[in-house]
C-alpha atoms as a PDB file:
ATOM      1  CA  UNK A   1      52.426  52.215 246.250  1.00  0.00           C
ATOM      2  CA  UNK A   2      54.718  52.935 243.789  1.00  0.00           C
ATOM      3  CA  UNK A   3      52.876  50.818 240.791  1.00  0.00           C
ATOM      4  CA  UNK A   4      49.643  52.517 242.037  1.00  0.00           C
ATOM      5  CA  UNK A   5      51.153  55.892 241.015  1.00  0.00           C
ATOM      6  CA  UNK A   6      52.456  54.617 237.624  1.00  0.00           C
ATOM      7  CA  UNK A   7      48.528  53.216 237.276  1.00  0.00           C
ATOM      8  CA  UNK A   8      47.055  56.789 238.284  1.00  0.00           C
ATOM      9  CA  UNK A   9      49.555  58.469 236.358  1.00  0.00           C
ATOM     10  CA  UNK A  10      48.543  56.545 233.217  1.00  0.00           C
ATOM     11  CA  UNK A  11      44.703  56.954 233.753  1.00  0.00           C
ATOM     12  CA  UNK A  12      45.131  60.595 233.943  1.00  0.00           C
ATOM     13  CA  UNK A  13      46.190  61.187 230.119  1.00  0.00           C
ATOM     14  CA  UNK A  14      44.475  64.011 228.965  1.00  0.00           C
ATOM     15  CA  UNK A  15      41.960  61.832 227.072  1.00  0.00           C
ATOM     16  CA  UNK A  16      38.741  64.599 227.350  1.00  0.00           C
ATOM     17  CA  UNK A  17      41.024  67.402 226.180  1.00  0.00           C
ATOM     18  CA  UNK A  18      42.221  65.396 223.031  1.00  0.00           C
ATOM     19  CA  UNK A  19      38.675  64.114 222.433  1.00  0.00           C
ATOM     20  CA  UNK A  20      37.704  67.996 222.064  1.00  0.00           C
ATOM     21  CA  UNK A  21      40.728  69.238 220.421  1.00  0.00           C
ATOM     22  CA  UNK A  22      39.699  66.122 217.436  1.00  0.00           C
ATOM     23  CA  UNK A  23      36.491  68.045 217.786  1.00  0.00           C
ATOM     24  CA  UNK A  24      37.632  71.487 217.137  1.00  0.00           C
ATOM     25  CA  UNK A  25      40.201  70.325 214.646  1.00  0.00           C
ATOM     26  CA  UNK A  26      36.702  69.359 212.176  1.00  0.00           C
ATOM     27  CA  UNK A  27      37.226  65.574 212.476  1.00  0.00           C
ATOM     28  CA  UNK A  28      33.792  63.627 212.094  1.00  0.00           C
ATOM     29  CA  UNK A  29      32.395  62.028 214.885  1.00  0.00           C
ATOM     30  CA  UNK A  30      33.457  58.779 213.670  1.00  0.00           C
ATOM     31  CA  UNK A  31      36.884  59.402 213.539  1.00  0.00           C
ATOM     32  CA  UNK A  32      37.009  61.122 216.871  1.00  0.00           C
ATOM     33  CA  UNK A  33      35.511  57.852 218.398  1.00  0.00           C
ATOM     34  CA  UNK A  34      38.024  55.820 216.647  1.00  0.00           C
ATOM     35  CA  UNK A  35      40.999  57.849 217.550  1.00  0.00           C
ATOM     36  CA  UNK A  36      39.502  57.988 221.802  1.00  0.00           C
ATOM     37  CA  UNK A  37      39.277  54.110 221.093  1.00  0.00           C
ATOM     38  CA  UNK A  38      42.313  53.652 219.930  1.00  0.00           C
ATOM     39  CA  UNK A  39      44.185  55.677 222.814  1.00  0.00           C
ATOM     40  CA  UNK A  40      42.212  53.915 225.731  1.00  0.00           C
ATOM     41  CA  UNK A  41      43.143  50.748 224.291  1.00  0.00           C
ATOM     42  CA  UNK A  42      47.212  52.121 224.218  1.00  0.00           C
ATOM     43  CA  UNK A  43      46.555  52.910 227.684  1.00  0.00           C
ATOM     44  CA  UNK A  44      45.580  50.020 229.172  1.00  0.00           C
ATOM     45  CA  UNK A  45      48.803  48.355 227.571  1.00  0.00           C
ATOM     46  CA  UNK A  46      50.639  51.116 229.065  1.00  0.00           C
ATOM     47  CA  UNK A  47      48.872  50.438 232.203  1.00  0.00           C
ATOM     48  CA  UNK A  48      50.273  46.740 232.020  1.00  0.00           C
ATOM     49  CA  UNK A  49      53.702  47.959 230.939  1.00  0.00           C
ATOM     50  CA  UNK A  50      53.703  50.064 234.312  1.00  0.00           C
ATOM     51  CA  UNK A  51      54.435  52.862 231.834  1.00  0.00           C
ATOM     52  CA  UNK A  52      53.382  56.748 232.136  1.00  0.00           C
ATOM     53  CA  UNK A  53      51.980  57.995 229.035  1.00  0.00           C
ATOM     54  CA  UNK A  54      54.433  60.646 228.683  1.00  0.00           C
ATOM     55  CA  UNK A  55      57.190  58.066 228.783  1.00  0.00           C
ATOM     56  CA  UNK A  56      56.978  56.111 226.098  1.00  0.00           C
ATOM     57  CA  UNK A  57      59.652  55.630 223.924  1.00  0.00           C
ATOM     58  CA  UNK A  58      60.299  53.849 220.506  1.00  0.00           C
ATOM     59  CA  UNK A  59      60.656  50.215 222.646  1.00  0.00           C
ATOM     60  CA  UNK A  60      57.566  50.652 224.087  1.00  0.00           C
ATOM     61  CA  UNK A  61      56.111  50.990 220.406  1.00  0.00           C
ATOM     62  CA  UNK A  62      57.576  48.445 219.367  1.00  0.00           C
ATOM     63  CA  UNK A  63      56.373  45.989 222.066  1.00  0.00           C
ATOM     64  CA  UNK A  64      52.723  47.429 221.200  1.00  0.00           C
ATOM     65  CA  UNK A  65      53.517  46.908 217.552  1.00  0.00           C
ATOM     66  CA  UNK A  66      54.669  43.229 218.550  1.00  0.00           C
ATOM     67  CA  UNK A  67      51.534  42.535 220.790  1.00  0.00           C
ATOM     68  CA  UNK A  68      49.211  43.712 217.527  1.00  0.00           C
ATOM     69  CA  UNK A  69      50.986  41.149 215.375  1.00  0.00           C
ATOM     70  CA  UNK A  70      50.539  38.600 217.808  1.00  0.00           C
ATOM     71  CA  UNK A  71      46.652  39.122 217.458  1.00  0.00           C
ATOM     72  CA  UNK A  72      46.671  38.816 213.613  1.00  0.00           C
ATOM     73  CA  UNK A  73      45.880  42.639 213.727  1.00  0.00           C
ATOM     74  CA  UNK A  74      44.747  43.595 209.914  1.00  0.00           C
ATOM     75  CA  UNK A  75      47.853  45.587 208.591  1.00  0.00           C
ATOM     76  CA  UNK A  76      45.359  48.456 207.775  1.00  0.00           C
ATOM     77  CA  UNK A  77      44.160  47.892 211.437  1.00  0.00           C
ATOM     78  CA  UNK A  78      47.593  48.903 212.751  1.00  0.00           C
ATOM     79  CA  UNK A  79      47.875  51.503 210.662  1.00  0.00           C
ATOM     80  CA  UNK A  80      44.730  53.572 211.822  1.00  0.00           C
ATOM     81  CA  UNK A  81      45.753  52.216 215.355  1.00  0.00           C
ATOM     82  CA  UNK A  82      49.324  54.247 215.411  1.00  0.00           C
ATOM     83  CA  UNK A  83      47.612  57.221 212.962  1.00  0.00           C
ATOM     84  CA  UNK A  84      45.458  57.635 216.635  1.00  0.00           C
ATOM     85  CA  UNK A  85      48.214  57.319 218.545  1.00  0.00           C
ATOM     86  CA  UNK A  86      50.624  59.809 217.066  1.00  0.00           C
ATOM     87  CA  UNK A  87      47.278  62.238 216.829  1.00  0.00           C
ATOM     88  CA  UNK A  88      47.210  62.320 220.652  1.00  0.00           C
ATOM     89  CA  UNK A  89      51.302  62.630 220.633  1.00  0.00           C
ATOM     90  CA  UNK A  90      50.959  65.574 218.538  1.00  0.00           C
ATOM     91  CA  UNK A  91      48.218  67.122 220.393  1.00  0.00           C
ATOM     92  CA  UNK A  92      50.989  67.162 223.650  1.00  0.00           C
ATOM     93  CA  UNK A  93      53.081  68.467 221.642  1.00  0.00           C
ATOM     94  CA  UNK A  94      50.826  71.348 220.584  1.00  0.00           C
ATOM     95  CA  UNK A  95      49.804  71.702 224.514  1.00  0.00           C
ATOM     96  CA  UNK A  96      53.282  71.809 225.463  1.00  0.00           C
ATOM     97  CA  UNK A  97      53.340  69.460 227.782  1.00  0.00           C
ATOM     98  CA  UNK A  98      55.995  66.790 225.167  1.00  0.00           C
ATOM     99  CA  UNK A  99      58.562  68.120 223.491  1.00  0.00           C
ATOM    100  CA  UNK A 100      58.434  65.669 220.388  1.00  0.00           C
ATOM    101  CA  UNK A 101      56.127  63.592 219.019  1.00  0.00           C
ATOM    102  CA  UNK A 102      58.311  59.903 218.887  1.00  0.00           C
ATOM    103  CA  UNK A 103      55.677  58.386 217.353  1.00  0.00           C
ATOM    104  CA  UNK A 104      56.530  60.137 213.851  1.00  0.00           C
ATOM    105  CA  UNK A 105      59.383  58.242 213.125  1.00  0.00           C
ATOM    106  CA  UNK A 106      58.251  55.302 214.586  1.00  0.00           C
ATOM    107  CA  UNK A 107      55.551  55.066 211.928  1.00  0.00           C
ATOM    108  CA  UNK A 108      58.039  56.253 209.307  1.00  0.00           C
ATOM    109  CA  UNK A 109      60.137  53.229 209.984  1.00  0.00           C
ATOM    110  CA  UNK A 110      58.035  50.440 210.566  1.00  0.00           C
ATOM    111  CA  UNK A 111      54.721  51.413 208.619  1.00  0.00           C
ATOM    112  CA  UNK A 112      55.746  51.793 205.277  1.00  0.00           C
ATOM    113  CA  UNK A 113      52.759  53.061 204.237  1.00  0.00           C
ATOM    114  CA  UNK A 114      53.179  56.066 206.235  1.00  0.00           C
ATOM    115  CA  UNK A 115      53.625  59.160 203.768  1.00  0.00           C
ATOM    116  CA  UNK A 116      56.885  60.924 204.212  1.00  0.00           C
ATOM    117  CA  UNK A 117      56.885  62.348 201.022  1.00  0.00           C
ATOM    118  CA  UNK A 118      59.469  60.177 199.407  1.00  0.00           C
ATOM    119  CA  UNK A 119      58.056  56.947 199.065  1.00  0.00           C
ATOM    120  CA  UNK A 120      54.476  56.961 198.449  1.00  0.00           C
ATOM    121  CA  UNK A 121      52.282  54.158 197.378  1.00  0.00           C
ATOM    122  CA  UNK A 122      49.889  54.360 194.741  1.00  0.00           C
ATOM    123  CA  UNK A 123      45.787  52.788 195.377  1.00  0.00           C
ATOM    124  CA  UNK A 124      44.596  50.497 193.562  1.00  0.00           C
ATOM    125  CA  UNK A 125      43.326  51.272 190.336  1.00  0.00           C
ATOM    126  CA  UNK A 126      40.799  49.038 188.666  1.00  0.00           C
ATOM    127  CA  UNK A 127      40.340  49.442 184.387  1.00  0.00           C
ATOM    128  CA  UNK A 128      37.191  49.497 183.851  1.00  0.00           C
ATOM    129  CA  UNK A 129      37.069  45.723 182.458  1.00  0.00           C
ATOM    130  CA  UNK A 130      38.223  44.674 186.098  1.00  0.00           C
ATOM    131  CA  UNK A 131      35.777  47.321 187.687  1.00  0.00           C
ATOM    132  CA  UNK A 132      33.210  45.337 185.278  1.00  0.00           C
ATOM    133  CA  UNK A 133      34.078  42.357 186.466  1.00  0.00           C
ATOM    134  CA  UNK A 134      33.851  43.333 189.973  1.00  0.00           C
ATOM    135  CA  UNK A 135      30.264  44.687 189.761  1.00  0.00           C
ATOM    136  CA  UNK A 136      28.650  41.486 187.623  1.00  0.00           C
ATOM    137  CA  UNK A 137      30.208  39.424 190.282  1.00  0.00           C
ATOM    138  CA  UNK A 138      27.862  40.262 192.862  1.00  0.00           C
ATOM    139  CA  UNK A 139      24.462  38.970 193.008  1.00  0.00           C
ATOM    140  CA  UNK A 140      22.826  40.364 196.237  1.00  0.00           C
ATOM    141  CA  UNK A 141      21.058  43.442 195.145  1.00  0.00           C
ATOM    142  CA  UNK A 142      22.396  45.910 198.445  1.00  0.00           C
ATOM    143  CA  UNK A 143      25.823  44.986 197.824  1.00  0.00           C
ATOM    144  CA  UNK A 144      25.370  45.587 194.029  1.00  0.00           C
ATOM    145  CA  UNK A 145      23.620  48.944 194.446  1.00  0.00           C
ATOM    146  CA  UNK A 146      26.300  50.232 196.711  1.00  0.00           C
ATOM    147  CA  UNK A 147      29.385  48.910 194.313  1.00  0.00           C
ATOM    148  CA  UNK A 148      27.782  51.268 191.330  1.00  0.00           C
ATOM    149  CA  UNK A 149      26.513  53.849 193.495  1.00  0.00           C
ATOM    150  CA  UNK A 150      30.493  54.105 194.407  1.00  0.00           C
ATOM    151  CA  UNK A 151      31.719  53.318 191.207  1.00  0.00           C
ATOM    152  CA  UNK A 152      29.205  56.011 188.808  1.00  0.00           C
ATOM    153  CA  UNK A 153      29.347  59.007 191.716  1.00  0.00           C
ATOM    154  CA  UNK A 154      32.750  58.508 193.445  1.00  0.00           C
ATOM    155  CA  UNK A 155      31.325  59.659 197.002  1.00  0.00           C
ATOM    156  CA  UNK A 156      32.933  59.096 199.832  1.00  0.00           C
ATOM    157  CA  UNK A 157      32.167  56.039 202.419  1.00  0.00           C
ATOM    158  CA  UNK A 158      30.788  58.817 204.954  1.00  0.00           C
ATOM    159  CA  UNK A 159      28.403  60.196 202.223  1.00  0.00           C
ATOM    160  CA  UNK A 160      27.093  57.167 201.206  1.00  0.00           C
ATOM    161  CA  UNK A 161      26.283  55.678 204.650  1.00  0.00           C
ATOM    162  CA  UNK A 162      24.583  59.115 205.420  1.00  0.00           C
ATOM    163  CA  UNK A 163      22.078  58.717 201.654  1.00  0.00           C
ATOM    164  CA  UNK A 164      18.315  58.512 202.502  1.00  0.00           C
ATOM    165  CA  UNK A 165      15.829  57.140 200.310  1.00  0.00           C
ATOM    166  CA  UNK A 166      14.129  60.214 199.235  1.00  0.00           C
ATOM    167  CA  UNK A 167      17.463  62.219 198.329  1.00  0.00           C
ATOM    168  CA  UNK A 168      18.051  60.314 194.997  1.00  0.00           C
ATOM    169  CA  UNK A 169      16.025  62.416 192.331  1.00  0.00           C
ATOM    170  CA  UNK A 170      14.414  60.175 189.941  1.00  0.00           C
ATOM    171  CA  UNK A 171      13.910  63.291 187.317  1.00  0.00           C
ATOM    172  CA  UNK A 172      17.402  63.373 186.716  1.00  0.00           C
ATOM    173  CA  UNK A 173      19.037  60.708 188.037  1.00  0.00           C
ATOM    174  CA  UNK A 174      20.955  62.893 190.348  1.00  0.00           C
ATOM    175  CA  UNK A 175      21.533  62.173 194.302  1.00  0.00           C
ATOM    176  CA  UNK A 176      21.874  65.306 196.995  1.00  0.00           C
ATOM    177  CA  UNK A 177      24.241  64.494 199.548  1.00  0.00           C
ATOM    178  CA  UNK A 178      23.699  65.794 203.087  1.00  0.00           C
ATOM    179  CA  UNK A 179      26.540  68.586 204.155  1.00  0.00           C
ATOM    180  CA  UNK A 180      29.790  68.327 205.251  1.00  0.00           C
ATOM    181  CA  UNK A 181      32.842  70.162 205.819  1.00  0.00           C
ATOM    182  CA  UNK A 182      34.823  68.147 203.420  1.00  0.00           C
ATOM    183  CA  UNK A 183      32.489  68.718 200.417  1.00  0.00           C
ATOM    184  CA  UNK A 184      31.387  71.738 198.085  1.00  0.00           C
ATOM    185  CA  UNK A 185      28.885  70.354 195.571  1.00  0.00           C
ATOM    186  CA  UNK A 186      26.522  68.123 196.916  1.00  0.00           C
ATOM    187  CA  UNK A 187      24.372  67.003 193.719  1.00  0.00           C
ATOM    188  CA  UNK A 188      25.622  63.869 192.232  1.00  0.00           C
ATOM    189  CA  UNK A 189      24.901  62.232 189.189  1.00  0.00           C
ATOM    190  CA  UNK A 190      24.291  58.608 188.383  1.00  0.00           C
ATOM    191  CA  UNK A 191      23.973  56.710 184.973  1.00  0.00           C
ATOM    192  CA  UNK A 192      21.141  53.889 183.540  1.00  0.00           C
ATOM    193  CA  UNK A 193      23.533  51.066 184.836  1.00  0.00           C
ATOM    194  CA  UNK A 194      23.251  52.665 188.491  1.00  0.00           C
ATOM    195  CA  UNK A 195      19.523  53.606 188.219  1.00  0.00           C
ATOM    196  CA  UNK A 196      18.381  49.962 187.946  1.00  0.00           C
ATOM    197  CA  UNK A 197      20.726  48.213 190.140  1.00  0.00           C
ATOM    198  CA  UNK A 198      19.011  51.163 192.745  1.00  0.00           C
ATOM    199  CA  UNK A 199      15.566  50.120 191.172  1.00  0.00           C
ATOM    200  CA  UNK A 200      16.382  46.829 192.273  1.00  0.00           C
ATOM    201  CA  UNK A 201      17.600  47.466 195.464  1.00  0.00           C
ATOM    202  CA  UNK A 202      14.874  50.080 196.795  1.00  0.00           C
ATOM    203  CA  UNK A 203      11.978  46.967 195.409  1.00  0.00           C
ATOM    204  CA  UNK A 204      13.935  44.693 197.890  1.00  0.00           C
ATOM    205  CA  UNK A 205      14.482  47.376 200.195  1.00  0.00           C
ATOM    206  CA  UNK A 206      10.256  47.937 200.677  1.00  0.00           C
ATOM    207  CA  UNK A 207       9.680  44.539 200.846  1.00  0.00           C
ATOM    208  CA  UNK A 208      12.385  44.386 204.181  1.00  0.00           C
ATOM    209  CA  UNK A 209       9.669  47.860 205.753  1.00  0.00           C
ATOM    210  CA  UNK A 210      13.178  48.833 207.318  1.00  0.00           C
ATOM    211  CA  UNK A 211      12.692  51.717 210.234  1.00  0.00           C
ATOM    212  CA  UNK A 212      14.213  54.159 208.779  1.00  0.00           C
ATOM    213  CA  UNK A 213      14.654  56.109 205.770  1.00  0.00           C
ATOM    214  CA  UNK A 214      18.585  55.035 205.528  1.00  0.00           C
ATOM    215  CA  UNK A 215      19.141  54.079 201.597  1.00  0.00           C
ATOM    216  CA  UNK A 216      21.394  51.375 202.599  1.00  0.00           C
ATOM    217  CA  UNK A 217      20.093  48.997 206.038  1.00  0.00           C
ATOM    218  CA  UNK A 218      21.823  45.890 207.522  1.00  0.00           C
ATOM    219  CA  UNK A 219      19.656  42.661 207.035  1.00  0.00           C
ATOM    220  CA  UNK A 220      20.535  41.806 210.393  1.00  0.00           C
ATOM    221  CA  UNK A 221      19.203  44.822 212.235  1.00  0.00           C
ATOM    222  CA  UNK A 222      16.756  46.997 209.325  1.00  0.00           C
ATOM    223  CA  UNK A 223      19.107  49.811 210.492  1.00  0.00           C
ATOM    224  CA  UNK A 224      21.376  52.035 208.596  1.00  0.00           C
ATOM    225  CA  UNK A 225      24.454  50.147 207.472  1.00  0.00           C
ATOM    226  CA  UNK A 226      27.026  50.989 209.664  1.00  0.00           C
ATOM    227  CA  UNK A 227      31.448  51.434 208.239  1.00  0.00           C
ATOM    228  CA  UNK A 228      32.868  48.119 209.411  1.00  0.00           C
ATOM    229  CA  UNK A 229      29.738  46.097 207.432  1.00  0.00           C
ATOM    230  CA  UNK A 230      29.528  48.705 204.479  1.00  0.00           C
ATOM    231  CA  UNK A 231      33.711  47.830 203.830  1.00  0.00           C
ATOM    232  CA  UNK A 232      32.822  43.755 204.342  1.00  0.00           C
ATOM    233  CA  UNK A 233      30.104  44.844 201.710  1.00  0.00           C
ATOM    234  CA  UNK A 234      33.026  45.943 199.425  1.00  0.00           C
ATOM    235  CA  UNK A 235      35.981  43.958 199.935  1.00  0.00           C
ATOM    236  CA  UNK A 236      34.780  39.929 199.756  1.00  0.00           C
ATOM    237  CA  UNK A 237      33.990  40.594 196.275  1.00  0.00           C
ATOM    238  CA  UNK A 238      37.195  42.306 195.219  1.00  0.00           C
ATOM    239  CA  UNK A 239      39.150  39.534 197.324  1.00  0.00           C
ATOM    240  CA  UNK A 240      37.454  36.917 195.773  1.00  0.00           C
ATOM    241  CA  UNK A 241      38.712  37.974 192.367  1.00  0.00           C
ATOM    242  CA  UNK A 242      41.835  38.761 193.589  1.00  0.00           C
ATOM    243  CA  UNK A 243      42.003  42.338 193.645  1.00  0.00           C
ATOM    244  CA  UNK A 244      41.956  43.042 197.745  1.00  0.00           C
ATOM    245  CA  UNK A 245      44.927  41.086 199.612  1.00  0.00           C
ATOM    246  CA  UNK A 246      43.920  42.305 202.747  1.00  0.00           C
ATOM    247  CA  UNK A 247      47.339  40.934 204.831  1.00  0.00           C
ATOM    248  CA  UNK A 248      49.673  42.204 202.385  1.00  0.00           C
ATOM    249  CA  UNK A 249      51.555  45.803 203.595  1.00  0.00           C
ATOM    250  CA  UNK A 250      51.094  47.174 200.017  1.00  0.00           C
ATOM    251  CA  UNK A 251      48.767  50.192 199.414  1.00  0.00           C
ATOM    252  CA  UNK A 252      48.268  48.512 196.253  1.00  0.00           C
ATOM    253  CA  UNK A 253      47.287  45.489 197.192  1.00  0.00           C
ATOM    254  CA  UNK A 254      44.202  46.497 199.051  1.00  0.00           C
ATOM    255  CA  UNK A 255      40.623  47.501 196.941  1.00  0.00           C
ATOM    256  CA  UNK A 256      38.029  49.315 199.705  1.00  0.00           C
ATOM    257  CA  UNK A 257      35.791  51.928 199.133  1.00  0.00           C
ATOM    258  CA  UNK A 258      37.763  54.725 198.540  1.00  0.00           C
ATOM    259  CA  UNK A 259      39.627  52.899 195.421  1.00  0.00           C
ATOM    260  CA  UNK A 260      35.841  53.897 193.973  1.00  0.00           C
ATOM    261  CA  UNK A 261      36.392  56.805 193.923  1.00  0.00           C
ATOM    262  CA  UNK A 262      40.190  56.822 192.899  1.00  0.00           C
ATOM    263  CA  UNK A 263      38.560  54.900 189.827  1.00  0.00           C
ATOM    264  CA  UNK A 264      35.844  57.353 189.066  1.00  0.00           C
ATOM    265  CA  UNK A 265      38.130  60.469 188.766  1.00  0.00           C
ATOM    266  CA  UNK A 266      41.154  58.550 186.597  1.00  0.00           C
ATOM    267  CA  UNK A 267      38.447  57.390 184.278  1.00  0.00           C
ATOM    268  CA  UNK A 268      36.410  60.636 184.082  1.00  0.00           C
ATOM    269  CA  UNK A 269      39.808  62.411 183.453  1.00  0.00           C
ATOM    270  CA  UNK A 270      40.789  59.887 180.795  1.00  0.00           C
ATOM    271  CA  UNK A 271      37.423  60.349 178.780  1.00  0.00           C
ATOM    272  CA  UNK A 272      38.010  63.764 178.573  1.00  0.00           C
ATOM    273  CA  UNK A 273      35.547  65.247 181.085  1.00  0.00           C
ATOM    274  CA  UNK A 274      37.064  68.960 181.671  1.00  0.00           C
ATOM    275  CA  UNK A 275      39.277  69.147 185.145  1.00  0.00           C
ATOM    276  CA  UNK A 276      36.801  72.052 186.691  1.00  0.00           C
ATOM    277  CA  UNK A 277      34.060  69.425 185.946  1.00  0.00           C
ATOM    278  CA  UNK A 278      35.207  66.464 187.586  1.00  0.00           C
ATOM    279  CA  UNK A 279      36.522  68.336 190.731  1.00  0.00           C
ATOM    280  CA  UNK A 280      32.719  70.081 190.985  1.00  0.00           C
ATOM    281  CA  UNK A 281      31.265  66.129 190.931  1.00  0.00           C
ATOM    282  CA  UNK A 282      33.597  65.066 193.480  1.00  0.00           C
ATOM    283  CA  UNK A 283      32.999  68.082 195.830  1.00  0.00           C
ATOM    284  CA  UNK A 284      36.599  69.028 196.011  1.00  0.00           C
ATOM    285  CA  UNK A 285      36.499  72.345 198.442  1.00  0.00           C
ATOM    286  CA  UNK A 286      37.309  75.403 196.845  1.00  0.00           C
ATOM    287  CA  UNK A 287      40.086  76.934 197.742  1.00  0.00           C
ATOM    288  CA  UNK A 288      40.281  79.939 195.507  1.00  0.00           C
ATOM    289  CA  UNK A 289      38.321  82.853 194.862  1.00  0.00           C
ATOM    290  CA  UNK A 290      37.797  82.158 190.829  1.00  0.00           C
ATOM    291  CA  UNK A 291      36.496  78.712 192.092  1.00  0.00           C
ATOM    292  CA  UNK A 292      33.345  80.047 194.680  1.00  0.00           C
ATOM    293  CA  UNK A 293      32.531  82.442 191.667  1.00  0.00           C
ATOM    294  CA  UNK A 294      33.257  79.726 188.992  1.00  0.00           C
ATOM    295  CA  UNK A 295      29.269  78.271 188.730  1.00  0.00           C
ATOM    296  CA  UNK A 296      28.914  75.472 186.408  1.00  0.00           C
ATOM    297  CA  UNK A 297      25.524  74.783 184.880  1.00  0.00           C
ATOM    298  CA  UNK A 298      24.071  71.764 186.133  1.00  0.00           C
ATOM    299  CA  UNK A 299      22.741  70.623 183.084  1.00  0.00           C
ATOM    300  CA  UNK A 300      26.068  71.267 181.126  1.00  0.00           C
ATOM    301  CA  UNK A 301      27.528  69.002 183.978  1.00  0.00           C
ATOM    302  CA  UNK A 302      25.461  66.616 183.888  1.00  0.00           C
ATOM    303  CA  UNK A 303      25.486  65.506 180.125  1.00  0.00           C
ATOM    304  CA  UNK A 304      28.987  66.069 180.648  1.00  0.00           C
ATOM    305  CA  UNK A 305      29.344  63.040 183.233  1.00  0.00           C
ATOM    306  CA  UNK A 306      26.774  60.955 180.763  1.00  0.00           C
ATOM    307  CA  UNK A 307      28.935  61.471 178.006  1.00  0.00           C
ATOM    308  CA  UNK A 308      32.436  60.432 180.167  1.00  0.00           C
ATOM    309  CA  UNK A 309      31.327  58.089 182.597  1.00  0.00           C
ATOM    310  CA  UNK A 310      32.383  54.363 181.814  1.00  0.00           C
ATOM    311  CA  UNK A 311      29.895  52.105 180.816  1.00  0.00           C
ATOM    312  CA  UNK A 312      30.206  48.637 182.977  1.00  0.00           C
ATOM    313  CA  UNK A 313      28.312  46.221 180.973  1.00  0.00           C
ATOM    314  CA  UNK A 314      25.868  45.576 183.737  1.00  0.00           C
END
């Protein structure tokens, strides 16, 4: 009777009350599936562990920590695995129902990429001779069109799993990306070297008739490429050459899609594209009132990025 409790007690985390508290909080869909994921599977090893879920403590952590290793869980895996975990720890706390959220310092101790302010990690940064290298390495023409679609707009993975076919603007070489609440400018430019890797790509992409108007499809499926298969996309090229070690614990150590866009700004910055510029291409939100009433003219912008954007040799 008594483990029948402890398995009733554990089933009855508050799991629809976090989902919509992700919700309200403006995380994307995604994310909120990942984190409700991520909590059900802490459950059922709670569940095993004849554990509540409001009793956990930093042993039962660590035994969960233990049981990922023992799977060969992807460091980055465990990561996003105990970001979802203290989410839902913090959400008690904000309900009142735990006093303190231990999974804070758990993370701070044992995940050392964790940012507590004093000991940050840097992402990797390609030069653009690496970041050359990278791109010429890959031959299939989706995989290509996607590296310098990251690599000449700096978009976001989200953004660029969400492009149709008829939102890139052939007239100027410029891409519209659909709304969201992370993002202020949506027009994006792209450069010659982009335009016919995305030549290439959209002639392959009609001869595949996919259903759908997604810019990027699986080959498997004709669908819309979906996060787990657009990152594969990315990092067996940059592991190949080296640059992605994805079992190492270093931030630096690992090249995914993001490190695009960490890329795009240093370089843009470094040619000498003006600061107001490069945070209008990368949709930075505007915080201030000088910035909503701060218009930049598109074409002004736009030879700007021309004139700054590095040229890959492709």
């Amino acid at each position: 009777m008594e483990r029948l409790e402890i398995v009733e007690s554990a089933q009855s985390a508050p799991m629809e009350g976090f989902r919509h508290d992700c919700e309200l909080r403006g995380l994307t869909k995604e994310t909120v599936d990942h984190y409700t994921w991520c909590m059900r599977h802490f459950l059922e090893f709670l569940r095993a562990q004849e554990t509540r879920y409001d009793q956990i403590d930093l042993r039962t952590l660590t035994s969960y920590l233990e049981l990922l290793r023992s799977r060969s869980a992807r460091y980055k895996t465990v990561e996003n695995v105990y970001a979802a975990i203290s989410a839902f720890y913090e959400y008690l706390v904000f309900e009142g129902r735990m006093a303190t959220n231990v999974v804070l310092p758990f993370r701070k101790r044992y995940l050392r990429r964790y940012k507590d302010g004093s000991e940050q990690m840097e992402r990797r940064l390609l030069s653009v001779e690496e970041m050359s290298r990278l791109v010429n390495s890959i031959i299939d023409p989706r995989d290509r069109a996607i590296a310098l679609v990251f690599a000449k707009t700096g978009i976001r993975r989200r953004e660029l799993l969400n492009l149709d076919v008829g939102e890139v603007d052939w007239r100027d070489d410029s891409v519209k990306l659909k709304p969201t609440a992370k993002r202020s400018n949506r027009v994006v430019f792209f450069d010659e070297e982009c335009a016919v890797a995305l030549r290439r790509w959209l002639a392959y992409w009609e001869r595949l008739a996919p259903k759908t108007q997604a810019l990027f499809v699986s080959y498997q499926s004709l669908t819309r490429l979906d996060r787990s298969s657009l990152y594969s996309a990315v990092t067996k090229y940059a592991e190949a050459l080296g640059f992605h070690k994805p079992n190492s614990p270093r931030l630096e150590d690992h090249f995914g899609p993001h490190c695009f866009r960490h890329y795009f700004t240093t370089f843009l910055l470094r040619n000498g594209m003006p600061r107001e510029y490069v945070k209008e291409l990368r949709g930075d939100s505007r915080r201030e009132a000088i910035d909503i009433y701060n218009h930049i003219d598109r074409e002004e912008l736009r030879k700007s990025y021309l004139a700054c954007v590095p040229k890959l040799r492709v």
